[in-house]
N, C-alpha and C. Protein backbone atom coordinates (compact mmCIF):
# COMPACT_ATOMS: atom_id res chain seq x y z
N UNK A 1 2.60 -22.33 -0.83
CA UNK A 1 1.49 -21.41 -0.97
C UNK A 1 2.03 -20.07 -1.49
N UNK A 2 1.24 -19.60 -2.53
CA UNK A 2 1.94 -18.49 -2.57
C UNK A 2 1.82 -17.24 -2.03
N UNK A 3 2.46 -16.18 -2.28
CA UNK A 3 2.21 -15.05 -1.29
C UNK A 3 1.31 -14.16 -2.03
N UNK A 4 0.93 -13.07 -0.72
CA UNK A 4 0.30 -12.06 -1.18
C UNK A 4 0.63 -10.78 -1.82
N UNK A 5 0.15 -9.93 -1.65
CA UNK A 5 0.99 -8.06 -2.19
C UNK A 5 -0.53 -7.32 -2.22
N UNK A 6 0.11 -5.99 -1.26
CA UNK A 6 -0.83 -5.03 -1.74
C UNK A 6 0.05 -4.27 -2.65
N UNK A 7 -0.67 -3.80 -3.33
CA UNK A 7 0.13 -2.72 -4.32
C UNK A 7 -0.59 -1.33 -4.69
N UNK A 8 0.18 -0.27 -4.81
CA UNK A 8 -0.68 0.71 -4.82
C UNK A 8 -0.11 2.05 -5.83
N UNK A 9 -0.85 2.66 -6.40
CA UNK A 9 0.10 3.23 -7.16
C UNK A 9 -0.72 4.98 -6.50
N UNK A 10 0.01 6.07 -6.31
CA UNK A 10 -0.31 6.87 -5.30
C UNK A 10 -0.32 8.40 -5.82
N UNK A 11 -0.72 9.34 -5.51
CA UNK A 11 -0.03 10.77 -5.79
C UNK A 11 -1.13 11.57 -4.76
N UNK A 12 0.07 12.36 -4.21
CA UNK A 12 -0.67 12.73 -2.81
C UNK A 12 -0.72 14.05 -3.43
N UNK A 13 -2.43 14.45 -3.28
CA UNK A 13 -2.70 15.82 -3.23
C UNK A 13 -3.25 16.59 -2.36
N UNK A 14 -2.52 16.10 -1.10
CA UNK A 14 -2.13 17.06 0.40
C UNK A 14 -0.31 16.43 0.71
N UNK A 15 0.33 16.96 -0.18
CA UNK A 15 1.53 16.46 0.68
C UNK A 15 1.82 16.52 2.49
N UNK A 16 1.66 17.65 3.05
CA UNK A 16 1.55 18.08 3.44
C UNK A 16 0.73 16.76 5.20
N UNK A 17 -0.31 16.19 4.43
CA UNK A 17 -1.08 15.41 5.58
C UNK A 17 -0.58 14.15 5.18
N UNK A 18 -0.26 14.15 3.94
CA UNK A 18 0.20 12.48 3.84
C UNK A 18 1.34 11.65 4.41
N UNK A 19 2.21 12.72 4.92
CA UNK A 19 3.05 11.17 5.74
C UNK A 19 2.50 11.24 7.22
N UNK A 20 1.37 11.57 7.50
CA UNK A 20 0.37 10.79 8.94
C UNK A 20 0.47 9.58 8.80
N UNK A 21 -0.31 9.14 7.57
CA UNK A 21 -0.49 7.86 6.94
C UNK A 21 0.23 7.37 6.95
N UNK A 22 1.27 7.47 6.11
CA UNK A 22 2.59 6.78 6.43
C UNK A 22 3.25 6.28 7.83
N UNK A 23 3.21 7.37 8.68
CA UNK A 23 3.85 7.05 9.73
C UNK A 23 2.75 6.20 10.42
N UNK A 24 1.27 6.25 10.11
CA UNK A 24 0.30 5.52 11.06
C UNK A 24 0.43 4.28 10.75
N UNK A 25 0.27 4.10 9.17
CA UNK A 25 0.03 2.41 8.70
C UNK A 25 0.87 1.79 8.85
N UNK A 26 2.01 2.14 8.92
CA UNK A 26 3.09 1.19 8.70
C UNK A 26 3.14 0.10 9.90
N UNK A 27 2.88 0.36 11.58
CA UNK A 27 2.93 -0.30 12.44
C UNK A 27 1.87 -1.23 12.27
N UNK A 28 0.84 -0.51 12.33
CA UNK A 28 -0.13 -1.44 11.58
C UNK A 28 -0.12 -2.51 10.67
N UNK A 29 0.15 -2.70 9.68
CA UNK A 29 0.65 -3.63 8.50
C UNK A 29 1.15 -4.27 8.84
N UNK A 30 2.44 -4.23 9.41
CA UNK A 30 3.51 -4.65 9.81
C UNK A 30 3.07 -6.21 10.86
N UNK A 31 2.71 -5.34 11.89
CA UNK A 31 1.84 -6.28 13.25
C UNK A 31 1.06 -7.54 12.40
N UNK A 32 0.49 -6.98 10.90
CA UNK A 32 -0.58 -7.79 10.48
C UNK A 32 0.26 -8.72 9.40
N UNK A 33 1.65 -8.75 9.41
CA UNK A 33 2.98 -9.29 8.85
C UNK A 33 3.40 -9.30 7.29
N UNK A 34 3.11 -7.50 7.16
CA UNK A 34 3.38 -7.00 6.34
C UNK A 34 5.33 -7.08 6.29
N UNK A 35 5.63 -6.91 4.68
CA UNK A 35 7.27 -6.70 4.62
C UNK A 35 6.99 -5.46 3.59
N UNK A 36 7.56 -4.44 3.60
CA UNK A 36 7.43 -3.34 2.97
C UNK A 36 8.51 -3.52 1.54
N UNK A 37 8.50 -4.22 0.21
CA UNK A 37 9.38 -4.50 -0.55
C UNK A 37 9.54 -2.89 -1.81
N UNK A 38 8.50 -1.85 -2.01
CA UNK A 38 9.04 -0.93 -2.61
C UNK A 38 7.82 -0.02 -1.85
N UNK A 39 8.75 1.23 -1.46
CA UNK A 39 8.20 2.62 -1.14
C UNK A 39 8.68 3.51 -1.29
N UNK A 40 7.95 3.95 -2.41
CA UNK A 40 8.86 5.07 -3.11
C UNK A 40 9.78 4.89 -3.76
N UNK A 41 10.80 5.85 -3.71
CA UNK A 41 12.08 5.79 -4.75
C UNK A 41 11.85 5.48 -6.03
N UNK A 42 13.11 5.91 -6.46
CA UNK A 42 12.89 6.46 -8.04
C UNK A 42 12.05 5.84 -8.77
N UNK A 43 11.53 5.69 -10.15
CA UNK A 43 10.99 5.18 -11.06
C UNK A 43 10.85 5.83 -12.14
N UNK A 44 10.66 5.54 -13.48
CA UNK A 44 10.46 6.03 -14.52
C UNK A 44 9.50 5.30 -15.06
N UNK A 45 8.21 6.10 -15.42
CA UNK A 45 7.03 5.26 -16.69
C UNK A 45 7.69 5.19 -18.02
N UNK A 46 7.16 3.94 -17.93
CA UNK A 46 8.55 3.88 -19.57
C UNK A 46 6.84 3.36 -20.23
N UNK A 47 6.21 2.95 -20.19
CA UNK A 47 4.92 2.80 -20.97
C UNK A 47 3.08 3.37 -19.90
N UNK A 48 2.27 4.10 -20.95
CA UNK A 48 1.31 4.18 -19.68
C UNK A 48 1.28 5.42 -18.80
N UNK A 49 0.43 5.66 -17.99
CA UNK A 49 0.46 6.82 -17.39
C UNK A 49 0.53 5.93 -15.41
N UNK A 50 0.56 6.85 -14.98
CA UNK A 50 0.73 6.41 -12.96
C UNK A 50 0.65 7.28 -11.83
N UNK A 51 0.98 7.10 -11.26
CA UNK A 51 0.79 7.61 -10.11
C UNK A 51 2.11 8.02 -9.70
N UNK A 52 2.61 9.07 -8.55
CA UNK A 52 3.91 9.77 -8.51
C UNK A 52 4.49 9.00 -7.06
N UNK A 53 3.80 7.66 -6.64
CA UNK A 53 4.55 6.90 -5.63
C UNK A 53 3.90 5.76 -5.91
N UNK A 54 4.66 4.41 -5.48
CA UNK A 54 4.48 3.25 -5.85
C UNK A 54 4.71 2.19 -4.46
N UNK A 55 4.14 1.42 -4.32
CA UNK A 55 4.24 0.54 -2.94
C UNK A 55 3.81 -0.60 -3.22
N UNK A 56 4.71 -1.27 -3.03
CA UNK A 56 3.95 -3.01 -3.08
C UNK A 56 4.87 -3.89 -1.34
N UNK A 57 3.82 -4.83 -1.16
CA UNK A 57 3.63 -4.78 0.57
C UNK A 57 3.67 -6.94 0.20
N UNK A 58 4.63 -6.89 0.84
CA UNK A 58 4.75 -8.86 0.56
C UNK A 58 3.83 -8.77 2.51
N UNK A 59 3.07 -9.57 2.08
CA UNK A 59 2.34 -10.86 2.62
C UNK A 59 2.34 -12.61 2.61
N UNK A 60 2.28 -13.05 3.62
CA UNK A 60 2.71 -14.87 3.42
C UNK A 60 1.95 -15.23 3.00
N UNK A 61 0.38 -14.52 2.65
CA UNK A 61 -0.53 -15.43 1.34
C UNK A 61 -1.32 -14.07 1.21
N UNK A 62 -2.16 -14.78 -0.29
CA UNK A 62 -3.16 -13.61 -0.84
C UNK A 62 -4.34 -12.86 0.26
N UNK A 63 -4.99 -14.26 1.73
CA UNK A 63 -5.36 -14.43 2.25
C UNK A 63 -5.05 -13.12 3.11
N UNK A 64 -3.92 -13.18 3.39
CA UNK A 64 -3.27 -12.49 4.93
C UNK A 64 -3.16 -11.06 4.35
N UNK A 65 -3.06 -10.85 2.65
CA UNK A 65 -2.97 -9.66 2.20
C UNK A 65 -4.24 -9.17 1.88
N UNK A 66 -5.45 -9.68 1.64
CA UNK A 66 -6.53 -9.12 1.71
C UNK A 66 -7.31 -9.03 3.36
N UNK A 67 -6.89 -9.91 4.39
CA UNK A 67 -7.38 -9.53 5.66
C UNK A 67 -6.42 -8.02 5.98
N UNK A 68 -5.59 -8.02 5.98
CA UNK A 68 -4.56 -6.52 6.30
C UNK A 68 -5.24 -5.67 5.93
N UNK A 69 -5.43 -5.81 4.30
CA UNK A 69 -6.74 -4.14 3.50
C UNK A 69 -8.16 -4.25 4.32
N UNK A 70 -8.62 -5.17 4.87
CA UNK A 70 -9.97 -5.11 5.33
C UNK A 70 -9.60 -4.86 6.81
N UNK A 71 -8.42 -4.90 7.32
CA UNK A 71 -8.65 -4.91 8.92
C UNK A 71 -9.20 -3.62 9.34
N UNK A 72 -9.76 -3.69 10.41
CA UNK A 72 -10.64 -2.35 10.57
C UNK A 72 -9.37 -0.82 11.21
N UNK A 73 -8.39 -1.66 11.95
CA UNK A 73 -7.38 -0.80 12.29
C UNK A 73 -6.88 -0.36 11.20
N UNK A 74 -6.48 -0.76 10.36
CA UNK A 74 -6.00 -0.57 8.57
C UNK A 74 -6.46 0.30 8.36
N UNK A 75 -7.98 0.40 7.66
CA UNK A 75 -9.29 1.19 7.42
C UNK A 75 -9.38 2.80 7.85
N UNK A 76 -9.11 2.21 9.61
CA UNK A 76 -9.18 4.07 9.67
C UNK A 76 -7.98 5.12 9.32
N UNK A 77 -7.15 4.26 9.87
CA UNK A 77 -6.03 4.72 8.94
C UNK A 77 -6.47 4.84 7.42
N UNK A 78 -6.39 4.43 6.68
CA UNK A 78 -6.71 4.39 5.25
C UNK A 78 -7.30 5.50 5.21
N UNK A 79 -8.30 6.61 5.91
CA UNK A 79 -9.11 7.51 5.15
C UNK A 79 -8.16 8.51 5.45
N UNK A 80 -6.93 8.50 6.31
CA UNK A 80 -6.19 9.40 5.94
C UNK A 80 -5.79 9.69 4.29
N UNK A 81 -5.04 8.46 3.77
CA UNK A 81 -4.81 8.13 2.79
C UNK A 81 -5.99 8.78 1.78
N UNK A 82 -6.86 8.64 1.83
CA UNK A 82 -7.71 8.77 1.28
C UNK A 82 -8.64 10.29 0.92
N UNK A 83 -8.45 10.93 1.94
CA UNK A 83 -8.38 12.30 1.82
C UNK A 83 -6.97 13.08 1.50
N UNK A 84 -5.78 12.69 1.26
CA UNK A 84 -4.56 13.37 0.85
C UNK A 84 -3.76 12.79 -0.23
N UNK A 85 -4.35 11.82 -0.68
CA UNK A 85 -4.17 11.19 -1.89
C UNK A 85 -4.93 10.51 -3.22
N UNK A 86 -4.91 10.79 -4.24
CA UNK A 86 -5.52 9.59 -5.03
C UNK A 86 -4.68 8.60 -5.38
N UNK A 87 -5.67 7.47 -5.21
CA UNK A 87 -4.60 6.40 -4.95
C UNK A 87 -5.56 4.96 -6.12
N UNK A 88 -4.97 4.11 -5.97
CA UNK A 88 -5.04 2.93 -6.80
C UNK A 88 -4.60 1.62 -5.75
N UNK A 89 -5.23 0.90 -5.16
CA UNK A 89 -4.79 0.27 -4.60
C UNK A 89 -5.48 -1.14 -5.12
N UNK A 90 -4.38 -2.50 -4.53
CA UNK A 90 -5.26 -3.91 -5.48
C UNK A 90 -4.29 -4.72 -4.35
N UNK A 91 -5.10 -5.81 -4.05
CA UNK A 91 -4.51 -7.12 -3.40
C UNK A 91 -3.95 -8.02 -4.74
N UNK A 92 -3.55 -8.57 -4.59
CA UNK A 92 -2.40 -9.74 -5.42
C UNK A 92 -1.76 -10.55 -5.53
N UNK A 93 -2.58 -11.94 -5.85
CA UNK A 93 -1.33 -13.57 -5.28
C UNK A 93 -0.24 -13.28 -6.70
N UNK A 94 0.42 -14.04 -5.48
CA UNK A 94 1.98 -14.12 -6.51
C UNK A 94 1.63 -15.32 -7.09
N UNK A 95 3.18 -15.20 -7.70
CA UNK A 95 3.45 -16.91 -8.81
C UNK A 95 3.32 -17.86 -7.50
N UNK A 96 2.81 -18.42 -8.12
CA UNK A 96 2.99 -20.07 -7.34
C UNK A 96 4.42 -20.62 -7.37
């Protein structure tokens, strides 16, 4: 089966409130058997325009990665996110 991914492409305009979020979701996710495979760190746009942080989140199926974005514990968390960042976020099955 293949796996899931949230992915998100980010730029926080409250630095300042945005690692709440961070520090909130992560237990969260996690519990919901999230693996955290990129947060943050470097990058360069080599084509295209983006966002100034990048996160993609392995899940054991597309399934388990779209229940995680809908869980309601997720959610409230999320409007942190959501007031201190614009963000881009997308669920995503992998290769088979």
């Amino acid at each position: 089966m293949p796996k899931g991914y949230i992915i998100a492409h980010i730029t926080a305009t409250d630095p300042e409130g945005y690692p709440e979020y961070v520090r909130r979701d992560t237990p969260i996710l996690e519990k919901l058997g999230a693996k955290f495979i990129i947060r943050g760190g470097q990058h360069e746009v080599v084509e295209g325009t983006s966002g100034d942080r990048h996160v993609v989140i392995e899940f054991p199926s597309y399934a388990e990665a779209l229940a995680a974005y809908n869980d309601p514990e997720y959610q409230e968390v999320a409007d942190i996110r959501r007031r201190c960042a614009d963000s881009t976020i997308m669920v995503v099955e992998g290769a088979a």
